[in-house]
C-alpha atoms as a PDB file:
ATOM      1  CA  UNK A   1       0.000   0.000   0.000  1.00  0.00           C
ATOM      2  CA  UNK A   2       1.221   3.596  -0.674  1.00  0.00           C
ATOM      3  CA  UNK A   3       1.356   5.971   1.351  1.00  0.00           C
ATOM      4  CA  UNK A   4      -1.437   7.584  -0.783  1.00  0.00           C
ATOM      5  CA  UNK A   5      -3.598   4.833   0.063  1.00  0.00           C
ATOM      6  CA  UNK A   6      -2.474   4.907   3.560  1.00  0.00           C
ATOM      7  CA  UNK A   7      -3.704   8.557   3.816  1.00  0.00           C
ATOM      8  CA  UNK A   8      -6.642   8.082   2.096  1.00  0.00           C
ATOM      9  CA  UNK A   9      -8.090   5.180   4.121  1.00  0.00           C
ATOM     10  CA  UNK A  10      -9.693   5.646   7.730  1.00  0.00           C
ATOM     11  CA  UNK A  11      -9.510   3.802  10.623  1.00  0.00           C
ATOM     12  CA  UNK A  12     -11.791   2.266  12.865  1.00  0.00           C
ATOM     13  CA  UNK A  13     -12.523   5.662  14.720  1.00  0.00           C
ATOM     14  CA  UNK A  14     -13.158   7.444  11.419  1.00  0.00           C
ATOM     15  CA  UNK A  15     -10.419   9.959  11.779  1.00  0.00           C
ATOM     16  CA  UNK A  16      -8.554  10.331   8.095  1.00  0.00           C
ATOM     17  CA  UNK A  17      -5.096   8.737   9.112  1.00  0.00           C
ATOM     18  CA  UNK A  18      -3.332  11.887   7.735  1.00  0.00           C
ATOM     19  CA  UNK A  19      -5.031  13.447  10.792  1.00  0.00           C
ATOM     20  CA  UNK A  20      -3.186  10.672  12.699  1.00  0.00           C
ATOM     21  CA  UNK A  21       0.656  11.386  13.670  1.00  0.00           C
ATOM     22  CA  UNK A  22       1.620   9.116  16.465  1.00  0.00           C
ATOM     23  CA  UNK A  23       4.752   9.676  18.735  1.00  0.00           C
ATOM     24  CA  UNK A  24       6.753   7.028  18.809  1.00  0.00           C
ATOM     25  CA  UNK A  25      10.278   6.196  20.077  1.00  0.00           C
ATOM     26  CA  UNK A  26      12.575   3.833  18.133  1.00  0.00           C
ATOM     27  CA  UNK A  27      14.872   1.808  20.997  1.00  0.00           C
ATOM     28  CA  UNK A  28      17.211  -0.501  20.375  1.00  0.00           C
ATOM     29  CA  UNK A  29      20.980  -1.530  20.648  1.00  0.00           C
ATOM     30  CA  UNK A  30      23.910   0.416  18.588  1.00  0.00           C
ATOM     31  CA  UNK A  31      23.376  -0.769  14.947  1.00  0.00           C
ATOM     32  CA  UNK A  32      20.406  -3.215  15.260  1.00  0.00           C
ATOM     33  CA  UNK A  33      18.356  -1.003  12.487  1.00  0.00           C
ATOM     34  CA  UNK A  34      16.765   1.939  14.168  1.00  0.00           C
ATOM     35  CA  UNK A  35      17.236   4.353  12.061  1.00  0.00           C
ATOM     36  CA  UNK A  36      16.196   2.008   9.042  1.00  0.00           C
ATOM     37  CA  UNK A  37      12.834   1.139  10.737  1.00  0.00           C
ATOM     38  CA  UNK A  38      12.271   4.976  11.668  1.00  0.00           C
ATOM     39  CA  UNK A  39      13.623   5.877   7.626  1.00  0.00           C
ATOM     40  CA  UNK A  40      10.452   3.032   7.058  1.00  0.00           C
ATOM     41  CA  UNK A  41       7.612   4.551   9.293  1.00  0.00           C
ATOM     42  CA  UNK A  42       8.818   7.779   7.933  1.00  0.00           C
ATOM     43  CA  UNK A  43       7.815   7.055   4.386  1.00  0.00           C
ATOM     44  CA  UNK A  44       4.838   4.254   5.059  1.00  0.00           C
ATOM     45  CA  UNK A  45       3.444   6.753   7.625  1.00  0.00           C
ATOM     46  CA  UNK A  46       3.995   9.931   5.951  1.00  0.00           C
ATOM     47  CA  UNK A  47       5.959  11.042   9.596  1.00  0.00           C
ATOM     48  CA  UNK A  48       9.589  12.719   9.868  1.00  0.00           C
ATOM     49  CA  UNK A  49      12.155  11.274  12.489  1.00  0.00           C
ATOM     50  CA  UNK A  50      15.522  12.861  14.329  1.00  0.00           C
ATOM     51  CA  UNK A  51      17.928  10.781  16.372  1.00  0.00           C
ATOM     52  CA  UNK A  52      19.094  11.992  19.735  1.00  0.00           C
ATOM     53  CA  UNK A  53      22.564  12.129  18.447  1.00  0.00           C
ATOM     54  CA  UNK A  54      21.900  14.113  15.487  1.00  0.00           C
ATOM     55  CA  UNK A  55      19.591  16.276  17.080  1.00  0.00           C
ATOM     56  CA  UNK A  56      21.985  17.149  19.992  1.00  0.00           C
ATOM     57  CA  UNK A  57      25.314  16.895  17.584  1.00  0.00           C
ATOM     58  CA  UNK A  58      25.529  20.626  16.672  1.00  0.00           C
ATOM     59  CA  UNK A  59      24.532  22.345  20.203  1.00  0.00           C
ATOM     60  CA  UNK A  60      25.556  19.684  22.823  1.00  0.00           C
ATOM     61  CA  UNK A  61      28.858  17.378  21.289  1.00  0.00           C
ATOM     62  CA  UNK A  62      30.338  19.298  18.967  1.00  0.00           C
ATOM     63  CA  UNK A  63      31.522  22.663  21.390  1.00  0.00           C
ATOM     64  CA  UNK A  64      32.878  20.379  23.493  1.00  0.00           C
ATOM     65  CA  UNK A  65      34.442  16.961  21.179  1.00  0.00           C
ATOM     66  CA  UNK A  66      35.471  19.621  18.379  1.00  0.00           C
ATOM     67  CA  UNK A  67      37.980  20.620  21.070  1.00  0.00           C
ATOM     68  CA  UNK A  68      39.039  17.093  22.255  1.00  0.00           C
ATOM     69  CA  UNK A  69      39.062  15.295  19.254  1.00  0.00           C
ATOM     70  CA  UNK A  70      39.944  18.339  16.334  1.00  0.00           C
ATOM     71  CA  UNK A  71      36.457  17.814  14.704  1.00  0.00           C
ATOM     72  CA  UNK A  72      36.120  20.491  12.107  1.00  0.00           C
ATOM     73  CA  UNK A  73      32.473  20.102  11.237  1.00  0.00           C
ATOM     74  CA  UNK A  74      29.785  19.166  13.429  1.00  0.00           C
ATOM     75  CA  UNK A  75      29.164  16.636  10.508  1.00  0.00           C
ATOM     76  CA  UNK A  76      32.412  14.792  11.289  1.00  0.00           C
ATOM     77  CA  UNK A  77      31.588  15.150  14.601  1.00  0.00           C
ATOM     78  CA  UNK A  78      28.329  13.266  14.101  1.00  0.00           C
ATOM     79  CA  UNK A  79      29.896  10.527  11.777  1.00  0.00           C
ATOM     80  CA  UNK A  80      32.264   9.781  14.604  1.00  0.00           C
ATOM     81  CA  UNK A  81      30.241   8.929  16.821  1.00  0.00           C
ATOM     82  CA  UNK A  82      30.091   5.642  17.147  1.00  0.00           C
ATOM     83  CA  UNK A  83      33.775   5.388  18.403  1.00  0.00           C
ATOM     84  CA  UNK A  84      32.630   7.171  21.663  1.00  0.00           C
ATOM     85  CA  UNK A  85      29.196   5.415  22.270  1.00  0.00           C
ATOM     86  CA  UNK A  86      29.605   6.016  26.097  1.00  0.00           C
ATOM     87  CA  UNK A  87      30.954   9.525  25.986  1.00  0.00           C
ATOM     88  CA  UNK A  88      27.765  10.683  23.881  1.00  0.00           C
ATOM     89  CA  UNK A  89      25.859   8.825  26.175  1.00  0.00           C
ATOM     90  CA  UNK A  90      27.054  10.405  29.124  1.00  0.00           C
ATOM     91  CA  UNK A  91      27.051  14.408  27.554  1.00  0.00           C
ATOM     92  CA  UNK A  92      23.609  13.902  26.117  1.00  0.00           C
ATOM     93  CA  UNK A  93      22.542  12.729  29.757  1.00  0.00           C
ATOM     94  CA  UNK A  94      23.864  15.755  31.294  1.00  0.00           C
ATOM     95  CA  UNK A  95      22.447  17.497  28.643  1.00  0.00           C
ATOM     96  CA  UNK A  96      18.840  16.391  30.357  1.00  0.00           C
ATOM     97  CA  UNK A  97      20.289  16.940  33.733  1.00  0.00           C
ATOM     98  CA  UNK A  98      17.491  16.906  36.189  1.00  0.00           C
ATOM     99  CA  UNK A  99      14.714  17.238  33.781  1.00  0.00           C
ATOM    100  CA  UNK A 100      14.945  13.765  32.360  1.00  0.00           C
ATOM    101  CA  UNK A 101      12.399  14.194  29.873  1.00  0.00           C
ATOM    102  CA  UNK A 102      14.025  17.091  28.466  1.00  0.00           C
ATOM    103  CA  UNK A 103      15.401  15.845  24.781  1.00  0.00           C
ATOM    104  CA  UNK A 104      12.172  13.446  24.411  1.00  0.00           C
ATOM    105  CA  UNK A 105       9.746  16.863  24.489  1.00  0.00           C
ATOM    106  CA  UNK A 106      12.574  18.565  22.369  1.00  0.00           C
ATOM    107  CA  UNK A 107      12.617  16.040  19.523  1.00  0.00           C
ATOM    108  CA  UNK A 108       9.120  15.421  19.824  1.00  0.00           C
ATOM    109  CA  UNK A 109       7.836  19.150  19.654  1.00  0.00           C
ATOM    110  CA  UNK A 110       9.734  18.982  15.954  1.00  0.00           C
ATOM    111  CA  UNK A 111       9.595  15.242  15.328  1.00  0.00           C
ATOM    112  CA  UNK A 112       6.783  12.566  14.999  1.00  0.00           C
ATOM    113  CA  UNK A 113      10.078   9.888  15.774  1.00  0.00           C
ATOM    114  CA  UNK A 114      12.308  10.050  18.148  1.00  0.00           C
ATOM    115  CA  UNK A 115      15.446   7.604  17.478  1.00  0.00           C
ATOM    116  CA  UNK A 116      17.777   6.050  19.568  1.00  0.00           C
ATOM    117  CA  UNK A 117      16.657   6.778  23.046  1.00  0.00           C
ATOM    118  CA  UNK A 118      19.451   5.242  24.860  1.00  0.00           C
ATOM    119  CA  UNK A 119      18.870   6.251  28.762  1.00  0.00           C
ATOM    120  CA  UNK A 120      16.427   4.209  31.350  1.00  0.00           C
ATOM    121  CA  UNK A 121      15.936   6.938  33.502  1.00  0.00           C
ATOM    122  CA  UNK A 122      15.306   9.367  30.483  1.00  0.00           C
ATOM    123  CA  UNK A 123      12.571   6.770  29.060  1.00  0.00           C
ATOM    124  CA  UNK A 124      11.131   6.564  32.561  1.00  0.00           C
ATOM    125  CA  UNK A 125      10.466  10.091  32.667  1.00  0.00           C
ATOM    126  CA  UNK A 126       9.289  10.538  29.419  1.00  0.00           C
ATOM    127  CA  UNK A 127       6.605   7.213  29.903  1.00  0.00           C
ATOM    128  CA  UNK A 128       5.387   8.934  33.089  1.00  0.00           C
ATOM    129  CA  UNK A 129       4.828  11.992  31.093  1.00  0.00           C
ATOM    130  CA  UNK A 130       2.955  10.462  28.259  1.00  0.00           C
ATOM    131  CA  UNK A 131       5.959  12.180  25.904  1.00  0.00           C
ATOM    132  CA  UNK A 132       5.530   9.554  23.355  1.00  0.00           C
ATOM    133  CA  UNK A 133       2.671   7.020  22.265  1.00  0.00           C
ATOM    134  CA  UNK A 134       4.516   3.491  21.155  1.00  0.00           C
ATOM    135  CA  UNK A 135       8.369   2.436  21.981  1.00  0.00           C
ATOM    136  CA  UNK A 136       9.469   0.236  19.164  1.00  0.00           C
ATOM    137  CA  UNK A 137      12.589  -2.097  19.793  1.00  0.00           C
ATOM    138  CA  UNK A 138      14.258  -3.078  17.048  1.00  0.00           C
ATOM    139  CA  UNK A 139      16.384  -6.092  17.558  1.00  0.00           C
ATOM    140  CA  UNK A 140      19.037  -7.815  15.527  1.00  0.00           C
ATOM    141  CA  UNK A 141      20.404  -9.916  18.312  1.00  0.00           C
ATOM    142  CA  UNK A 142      20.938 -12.981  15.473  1.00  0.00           C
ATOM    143  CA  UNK A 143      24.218 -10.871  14.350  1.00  0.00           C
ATOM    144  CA  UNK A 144      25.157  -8.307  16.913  1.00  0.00           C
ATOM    145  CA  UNK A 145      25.563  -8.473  20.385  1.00  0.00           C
ATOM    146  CA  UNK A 146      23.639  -6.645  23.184  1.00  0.00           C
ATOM    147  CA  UNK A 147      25.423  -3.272  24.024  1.00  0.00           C
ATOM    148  CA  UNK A 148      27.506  -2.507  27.207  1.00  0.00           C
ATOM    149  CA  UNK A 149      25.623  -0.829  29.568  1.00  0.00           C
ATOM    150  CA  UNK A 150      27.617   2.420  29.824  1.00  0.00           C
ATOM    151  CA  UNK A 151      26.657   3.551  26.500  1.00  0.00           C
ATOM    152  CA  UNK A 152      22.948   2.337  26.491  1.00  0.00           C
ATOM    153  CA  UNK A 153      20.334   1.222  29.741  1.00  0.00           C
ATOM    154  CA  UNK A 154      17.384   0.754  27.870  1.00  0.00           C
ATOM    155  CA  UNK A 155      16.371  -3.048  27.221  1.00  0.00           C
ATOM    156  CA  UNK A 156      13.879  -4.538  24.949  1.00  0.00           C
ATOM    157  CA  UNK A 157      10.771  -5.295  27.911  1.00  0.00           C
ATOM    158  CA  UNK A 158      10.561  -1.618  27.963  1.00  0.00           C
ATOM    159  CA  UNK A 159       8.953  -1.700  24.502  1.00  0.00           C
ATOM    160  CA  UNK A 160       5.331  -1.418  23.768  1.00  0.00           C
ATOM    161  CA  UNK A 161       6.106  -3.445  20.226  1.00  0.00           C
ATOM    162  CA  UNK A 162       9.071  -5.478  18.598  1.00  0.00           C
ATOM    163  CA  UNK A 163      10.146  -5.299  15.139  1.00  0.00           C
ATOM    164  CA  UNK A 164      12.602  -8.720  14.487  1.00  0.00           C
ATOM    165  CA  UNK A 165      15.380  -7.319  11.942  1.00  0.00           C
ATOM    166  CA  UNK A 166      17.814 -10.382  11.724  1.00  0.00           C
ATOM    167  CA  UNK A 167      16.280 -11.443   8.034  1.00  0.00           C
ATOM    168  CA  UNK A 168      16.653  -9.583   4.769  1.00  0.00           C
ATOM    169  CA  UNK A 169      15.866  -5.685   4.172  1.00  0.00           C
ATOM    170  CA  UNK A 170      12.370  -7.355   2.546  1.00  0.00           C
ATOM    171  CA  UNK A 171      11.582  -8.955   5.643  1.00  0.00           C
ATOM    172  CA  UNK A 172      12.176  -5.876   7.724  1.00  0.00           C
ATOM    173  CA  UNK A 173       9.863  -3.762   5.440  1.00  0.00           C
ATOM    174  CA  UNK A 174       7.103  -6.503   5.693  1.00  0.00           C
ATOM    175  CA  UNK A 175       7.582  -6.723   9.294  1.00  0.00           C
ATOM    176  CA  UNK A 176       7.121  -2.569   9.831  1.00  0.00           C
ATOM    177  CA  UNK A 177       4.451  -2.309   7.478  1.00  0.00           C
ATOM    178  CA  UNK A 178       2.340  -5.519   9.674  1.00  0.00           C
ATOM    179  CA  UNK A 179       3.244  -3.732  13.070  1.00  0.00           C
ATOM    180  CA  UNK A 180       1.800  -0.233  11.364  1.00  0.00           C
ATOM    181  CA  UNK A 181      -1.218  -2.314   9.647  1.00  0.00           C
ATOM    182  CA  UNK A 182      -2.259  -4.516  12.468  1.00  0.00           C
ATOM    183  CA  UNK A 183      -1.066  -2.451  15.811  1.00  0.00           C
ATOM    184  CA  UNK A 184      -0.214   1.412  14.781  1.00  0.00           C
ATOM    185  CA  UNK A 185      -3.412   2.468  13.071  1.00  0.00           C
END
């Protein structure tokens, strides 16, 4: 189905789903597919997505790792990151500080996905203050390993759906367009 026909349908309330723009936060481990299921929902769903990391890259890591690390672009910056899982993890905590909900209501005031949510305490927050309306975990445990966790607390029972991503980019697709047929609309 297009995402023509998607829009044009209606659900079971009656409400046009172009009316409908969910929240939803895409969890996961480092390189399990996150950003591939949220580029998916994006285009099936007609929605728009930012991941923590690229939303705080400019304003929160670059300042400060352009200094450390001689960075001279907040898109190098960015495309390094995966070599300091745990430092990002720990600035873009402090970046929440007390107000653990903080990036979730940033990202979502701008974005109907928020990727990569990698903080416990920071999904707590946002759950008790209905910041989002589905966590999605995408796992691809067949081929990678869980992640340590310094660089990421969250774990896949904190999910309200699962999306299995250890088959083909086909299977994927088929498996985000059945969780948005049968669960998100």
């Amino acid at each position: 189905m297009t995402k023509t026909e998607w829009t044009m349908n209606w659900n079971s309330g009656g409400v046009p789903l172009d009316l409908i723009r969910p929240k939803l936060l895409v969890i996961g481990y480092g390189r399990h597919g996150k950003d591939t299921v949220s580029d998916i929902l994006c285009k099936e769903m007609d929605l728009n997505y930012q991941s923590s990391s690229e939303f705080c890259a400019g304003h929160v890591m670059f300042p400060t790792l352009s200094k450390k690390y001689g960075y001279k672009t907040v898109e190098e910056c960015y495309n390094d990151r995966h070599n300091h899982r745990q430092e990002w993890y720990e600035m873009i905590s402090s970046y929440c500080g007390s107000d653990l909900a903080r990036l979730g209501r940033e990202i979502f005031e701008k974005f109907d996905i928020y990727c990569g949510l990698r903080n416990k305490r920071e999904w707590s927050s946002m759950k008790n203050e209905n910041v989002y309306d589905y966590a999605i975990w995408v796992d691809r445990s067949d081929y990678l390993p869980p992640e340590d966790e310094t660089s990421n607390s969250m774990k896949p029972w904190m999910a309200d759906f699962w999306i299995d991503n250890n088959g083909t980019l086909a299977d994927l697709e088929f498996n985000v367009r059945t969780l948005i047929r049968h669960r998100l609309l």
